[in-house]
Protein backbone atom coordinates (compact mmCIF):
# COMPACT_ATOMS: atom_id res chain seq x y z
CA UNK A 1 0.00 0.00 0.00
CA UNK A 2 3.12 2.43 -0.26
CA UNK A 3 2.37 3.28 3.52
CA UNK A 4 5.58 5.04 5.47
CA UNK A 5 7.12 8.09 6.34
CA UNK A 6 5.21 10.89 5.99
CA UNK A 7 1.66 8.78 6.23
CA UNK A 8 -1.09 9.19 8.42
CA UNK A 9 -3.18 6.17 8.68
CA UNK A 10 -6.37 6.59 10.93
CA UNK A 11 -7.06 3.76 13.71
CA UNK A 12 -11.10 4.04 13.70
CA UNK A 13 -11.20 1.56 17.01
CA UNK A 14 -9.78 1.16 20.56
CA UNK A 15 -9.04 0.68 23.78
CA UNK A 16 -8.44 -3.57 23.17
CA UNK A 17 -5.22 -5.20 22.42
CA UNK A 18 -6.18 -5.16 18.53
CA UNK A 19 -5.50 -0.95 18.81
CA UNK A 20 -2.42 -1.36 20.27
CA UNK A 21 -1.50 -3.67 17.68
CA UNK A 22 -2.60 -1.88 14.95
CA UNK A 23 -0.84 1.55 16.73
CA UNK A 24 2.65 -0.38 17.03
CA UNK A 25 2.29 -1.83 13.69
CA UNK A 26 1.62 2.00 12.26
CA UNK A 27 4.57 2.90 13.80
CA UNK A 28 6.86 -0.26 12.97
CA UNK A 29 6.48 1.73 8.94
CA UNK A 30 6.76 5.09 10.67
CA UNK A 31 3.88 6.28 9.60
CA UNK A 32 1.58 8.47 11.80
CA UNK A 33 -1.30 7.07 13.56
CA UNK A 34 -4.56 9.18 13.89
CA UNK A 35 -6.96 7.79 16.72
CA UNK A 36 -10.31 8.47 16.49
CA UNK A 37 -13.27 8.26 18.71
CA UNK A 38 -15.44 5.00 17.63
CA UNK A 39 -18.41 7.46 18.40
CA UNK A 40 -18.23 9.83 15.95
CA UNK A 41 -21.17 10.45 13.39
CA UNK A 42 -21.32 9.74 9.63
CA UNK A 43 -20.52 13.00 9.39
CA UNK A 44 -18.49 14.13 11.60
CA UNK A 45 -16.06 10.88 10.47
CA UNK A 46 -16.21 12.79 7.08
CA UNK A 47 -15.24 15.75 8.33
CA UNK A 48 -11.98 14.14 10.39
CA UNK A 49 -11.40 12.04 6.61
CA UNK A 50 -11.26 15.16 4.49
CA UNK A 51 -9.16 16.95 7.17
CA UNK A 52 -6.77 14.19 7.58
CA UNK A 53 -6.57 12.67 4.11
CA UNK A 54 -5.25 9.37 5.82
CA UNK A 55 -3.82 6.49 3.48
CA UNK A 56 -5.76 3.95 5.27
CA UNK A 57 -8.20 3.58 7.98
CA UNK A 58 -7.74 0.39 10.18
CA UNK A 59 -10.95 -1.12 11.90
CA UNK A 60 -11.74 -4.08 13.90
CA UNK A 61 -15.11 -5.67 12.58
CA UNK A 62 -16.87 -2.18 12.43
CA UNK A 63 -17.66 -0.92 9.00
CA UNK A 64 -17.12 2.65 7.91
CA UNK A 65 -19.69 3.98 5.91
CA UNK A 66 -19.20 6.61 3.12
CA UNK A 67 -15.11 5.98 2.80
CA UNK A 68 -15.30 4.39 0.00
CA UNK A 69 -12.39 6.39 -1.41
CA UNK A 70 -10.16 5.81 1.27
CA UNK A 71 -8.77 2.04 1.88
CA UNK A 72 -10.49 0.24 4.61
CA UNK A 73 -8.19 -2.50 6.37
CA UNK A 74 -9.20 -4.95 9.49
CA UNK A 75 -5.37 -6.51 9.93
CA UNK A 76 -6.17 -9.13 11.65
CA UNK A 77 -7.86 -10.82 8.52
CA UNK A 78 -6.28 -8.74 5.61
CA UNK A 79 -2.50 -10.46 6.35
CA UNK A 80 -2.07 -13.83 6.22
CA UNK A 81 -0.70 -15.74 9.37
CA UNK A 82 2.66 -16.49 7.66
CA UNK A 83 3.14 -13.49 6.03
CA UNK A 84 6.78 -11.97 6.88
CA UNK A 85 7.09 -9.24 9.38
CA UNK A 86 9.27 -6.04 7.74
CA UNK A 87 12.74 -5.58 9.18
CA UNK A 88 12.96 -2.50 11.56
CA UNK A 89 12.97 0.57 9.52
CA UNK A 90 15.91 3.24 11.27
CA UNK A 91 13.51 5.62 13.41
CA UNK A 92 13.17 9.16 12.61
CA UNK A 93 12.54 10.76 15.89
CA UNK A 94 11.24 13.87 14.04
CA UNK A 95 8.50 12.55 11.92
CA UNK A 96 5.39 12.91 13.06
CA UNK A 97 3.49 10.15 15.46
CA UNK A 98 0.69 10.72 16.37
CA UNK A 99 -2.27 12.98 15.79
CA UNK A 100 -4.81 14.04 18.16
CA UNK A 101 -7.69 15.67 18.07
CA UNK A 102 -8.90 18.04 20.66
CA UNK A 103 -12.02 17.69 22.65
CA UNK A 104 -14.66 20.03 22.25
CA UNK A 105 -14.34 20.19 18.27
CA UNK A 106 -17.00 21.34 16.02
CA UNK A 107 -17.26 22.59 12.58
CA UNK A 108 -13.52 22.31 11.27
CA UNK A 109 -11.42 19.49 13.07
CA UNK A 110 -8.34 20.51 15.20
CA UNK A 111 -5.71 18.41 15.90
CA UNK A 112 -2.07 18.44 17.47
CA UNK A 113 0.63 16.13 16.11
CA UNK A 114 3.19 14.75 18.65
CA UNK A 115 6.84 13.43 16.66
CA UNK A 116 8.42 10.14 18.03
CA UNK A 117 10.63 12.51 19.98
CA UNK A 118 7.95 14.18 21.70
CA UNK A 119 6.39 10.98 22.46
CA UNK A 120 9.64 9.80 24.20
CA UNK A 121 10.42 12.37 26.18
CA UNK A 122 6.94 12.44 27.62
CA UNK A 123 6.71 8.74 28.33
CA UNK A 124 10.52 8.95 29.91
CA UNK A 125 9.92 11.78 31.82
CA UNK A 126 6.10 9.97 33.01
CA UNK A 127 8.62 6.74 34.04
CA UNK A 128 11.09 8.63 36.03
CA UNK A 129 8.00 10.58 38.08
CA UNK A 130 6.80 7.16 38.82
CA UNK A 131 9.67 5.24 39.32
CA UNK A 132 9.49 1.43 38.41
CA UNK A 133 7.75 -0.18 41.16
CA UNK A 134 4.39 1.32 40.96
CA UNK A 135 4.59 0.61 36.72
CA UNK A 136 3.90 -2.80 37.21
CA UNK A 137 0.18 -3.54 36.23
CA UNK A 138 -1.34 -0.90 34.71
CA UNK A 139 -5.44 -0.48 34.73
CA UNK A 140 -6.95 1.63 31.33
CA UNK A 141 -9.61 4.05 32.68
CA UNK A 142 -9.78 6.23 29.66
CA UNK A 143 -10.38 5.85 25.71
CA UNK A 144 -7.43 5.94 23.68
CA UNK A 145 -8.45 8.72 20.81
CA UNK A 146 -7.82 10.58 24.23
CA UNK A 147 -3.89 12.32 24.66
CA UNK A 148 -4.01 11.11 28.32
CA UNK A 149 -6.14 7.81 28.51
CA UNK A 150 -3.14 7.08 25.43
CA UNK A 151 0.00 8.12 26.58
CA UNK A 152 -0.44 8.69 30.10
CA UNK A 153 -3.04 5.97 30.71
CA UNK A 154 -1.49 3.42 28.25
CA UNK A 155 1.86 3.79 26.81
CA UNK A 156 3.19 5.12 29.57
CA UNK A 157 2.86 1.62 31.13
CA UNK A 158 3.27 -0.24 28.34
CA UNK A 159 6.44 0.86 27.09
CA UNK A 160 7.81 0.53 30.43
CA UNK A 161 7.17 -3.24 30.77
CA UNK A 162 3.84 -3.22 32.60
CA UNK A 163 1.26 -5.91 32.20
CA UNK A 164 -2.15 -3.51 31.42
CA UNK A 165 -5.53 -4.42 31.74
CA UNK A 166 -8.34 -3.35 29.83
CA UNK A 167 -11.61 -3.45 31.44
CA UNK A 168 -14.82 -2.06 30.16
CA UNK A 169 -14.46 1.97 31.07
CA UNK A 170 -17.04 4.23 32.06
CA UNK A 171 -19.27 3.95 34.61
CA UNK A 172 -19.35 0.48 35.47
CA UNK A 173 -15.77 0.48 36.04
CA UNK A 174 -16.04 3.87 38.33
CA UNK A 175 -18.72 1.78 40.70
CA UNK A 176 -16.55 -1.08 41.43
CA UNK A 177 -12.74 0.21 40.93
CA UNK A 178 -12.19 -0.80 44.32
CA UNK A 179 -13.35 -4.49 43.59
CA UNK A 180 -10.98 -4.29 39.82
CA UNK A 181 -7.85 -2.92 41.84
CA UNK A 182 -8.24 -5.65 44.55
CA UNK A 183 -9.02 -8.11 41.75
CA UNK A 184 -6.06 -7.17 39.08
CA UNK A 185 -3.53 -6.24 41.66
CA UNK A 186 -3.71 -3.33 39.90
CA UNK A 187 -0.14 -0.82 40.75
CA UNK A 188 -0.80 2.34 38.69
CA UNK A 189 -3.62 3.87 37.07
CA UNK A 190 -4.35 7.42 35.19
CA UNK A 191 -8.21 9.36 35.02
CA UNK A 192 -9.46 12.17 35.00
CA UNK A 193 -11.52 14.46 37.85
CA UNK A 194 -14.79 12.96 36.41
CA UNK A 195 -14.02 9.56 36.85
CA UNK A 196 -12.38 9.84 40.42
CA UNK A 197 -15.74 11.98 41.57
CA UNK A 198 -17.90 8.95 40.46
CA UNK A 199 -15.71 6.33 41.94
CA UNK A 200 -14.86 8.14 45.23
CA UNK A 201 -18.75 8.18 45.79
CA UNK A 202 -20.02 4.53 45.11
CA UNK A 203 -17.42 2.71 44.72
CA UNK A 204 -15.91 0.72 47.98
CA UNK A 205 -12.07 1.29 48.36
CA UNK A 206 -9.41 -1.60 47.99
CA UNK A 207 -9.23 -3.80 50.40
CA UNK A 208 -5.39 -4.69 49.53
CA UNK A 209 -2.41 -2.28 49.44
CA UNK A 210 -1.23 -2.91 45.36
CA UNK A 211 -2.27 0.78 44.55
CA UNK A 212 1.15 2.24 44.29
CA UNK A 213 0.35 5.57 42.23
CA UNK A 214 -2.34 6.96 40.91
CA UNK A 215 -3.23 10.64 39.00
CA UNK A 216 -5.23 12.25 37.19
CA UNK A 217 -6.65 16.04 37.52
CA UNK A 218 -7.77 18.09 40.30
CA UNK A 219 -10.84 16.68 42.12
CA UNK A 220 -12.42 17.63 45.22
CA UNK A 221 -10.46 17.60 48.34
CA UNK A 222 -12.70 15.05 50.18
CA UNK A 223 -12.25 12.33 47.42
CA UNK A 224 -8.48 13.31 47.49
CA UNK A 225 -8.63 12.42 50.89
CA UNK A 226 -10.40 8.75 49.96
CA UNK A 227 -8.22 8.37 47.16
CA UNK A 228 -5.09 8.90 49.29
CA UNK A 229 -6.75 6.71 52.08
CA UNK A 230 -6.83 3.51 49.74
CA UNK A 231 -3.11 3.70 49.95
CA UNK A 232 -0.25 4.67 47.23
CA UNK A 233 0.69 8.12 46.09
CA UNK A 234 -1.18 10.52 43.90
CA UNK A 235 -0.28 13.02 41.19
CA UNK A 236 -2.92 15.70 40.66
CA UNK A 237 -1.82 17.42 38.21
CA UNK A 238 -1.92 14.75 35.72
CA UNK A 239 0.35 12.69 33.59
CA UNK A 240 -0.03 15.14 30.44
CA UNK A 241 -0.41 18.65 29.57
CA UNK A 242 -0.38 20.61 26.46
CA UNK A 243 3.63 21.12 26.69
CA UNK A 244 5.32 18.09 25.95
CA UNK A 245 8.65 20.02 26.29
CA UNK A 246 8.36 20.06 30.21
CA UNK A 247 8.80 17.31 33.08
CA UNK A 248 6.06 15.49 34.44
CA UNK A 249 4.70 16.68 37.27
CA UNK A 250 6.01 15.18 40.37
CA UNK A 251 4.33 12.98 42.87
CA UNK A 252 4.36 14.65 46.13
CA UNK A 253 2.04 12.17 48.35
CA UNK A 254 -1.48 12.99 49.93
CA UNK A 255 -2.74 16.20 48.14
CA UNK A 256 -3.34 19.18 50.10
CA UNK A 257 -6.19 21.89 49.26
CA UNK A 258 -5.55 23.84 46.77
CA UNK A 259 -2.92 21.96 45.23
């Protein structure tokens, strides 16, 4: 398909093992992956096509409707099981990565693209806030087409060796996190205000002490009390920001108001 540098191919899924899959293998060409939200509209999708222009658009089951001049690949039944896997191609840290598109859109798509070198530095600097122990099994609380439910959620894990688990997000996760940590052993996980509100109120906290970090916006200062009383540290100020030129923001233990 001529697919490489310089490519953008859209991932119209996520948040299984199949998108991170698909994301590495975009990558392996060094191409740029664009993740998009499965929920979009007919035409809102059309809108994010004609903006992005992408080579392909990689799905899993789903059809697309109205791409019919774009290619439409599912990988995991387009390739055959022995067909051979490309050598390495030498990585150019300064090609674009990634594109993501910013919440709140309407009308005219916006989007930010992230290089490989931008993507390292954040995840490095993420691992060294951390520190190893806590990156050990990682729980997904947020979608990927997201900038922090992917890199700080997800890759930031992943790339540092952690096992991550995907369980169904949203609510039902929020009103039994306590029950999934316990369960999972779960070490480290990322979310946003939102999600911590929801759990903090109906979920029960872990019972065990795995929870070794945990981040993810500013919340109220009661549920940063709960939060900090189920054990491990917590980052409030989040994994990612809009400067990817900066360190991560450092843990600094229970949270105090107004921090």
């Amino acid at each position: 398909m001529g697919i490489g540098l310089g490519s953008i191919v859209a991932i119209a899924h996520g948040g299984s093992a199949r998108f991170f899959a698909d994301l590495l293998a975009v990558w392996k060409v060094q191409a740029a992956a664009a993740c998009l939200d499965s929920t979009l509209t007919e035409m809102e999708l059309q809108a994010v096509m004609d903006f992005l222009r992408p080579a392909a658009v990689l799905i899993d089951g789903a059809a697309l409707p109205g791409m019919a001049s774009i290619p439409i690949v599912e990988l995991t039944t387009a390739l055959p099981k022995s067909a051979r896997l490309l050598p390495a191609a030498d990585l150019d840290l300064n090609a674009p990565a990634l594109v993501l598109f910013t919440s709140g859109t309407t009308g005219t798509p916006k989007a930010v693209v992230l290089s490989f070198k931008a993507l390292q530095t954040r995840i490095e600097l993420n691992g060294a806030a951390i520190g190893p122990a806590p990156l050990k099994r990682a729980l997904v609380t947020l979608p990927t087409h997201f900038g922090h439910g992917l890199i700080g959620n997800s890759l930031t894990p992943l790339l540092h060796g952690a096992d991550v688990v995907l369980f169904p997000r949203g609510i039902a996760l929020a009103d039994q996190l306590g029950r999934v940590i316990d369960r999972h052993e779960i070490s480290f996980l990322s979310s946003v205000a939102s999600f911590w509100t929801i759990a903090t109120q109906s979920a029960e906290p872990p019972q065990k002490s795995s929870l070794g970090y945990s981040s993810g916006g500013f919340v109220a200062c009661e549920a940063a009390r709960r939060i900090v009383a189920s054990g491990g540290r917590v980052d409030f100020l989040g994994l990612i920001d809009s400067r990817f030129d900066g360190p991560a923001a450092a843990a600094h233990g229970p949270a105090r108001k107004g921090e």
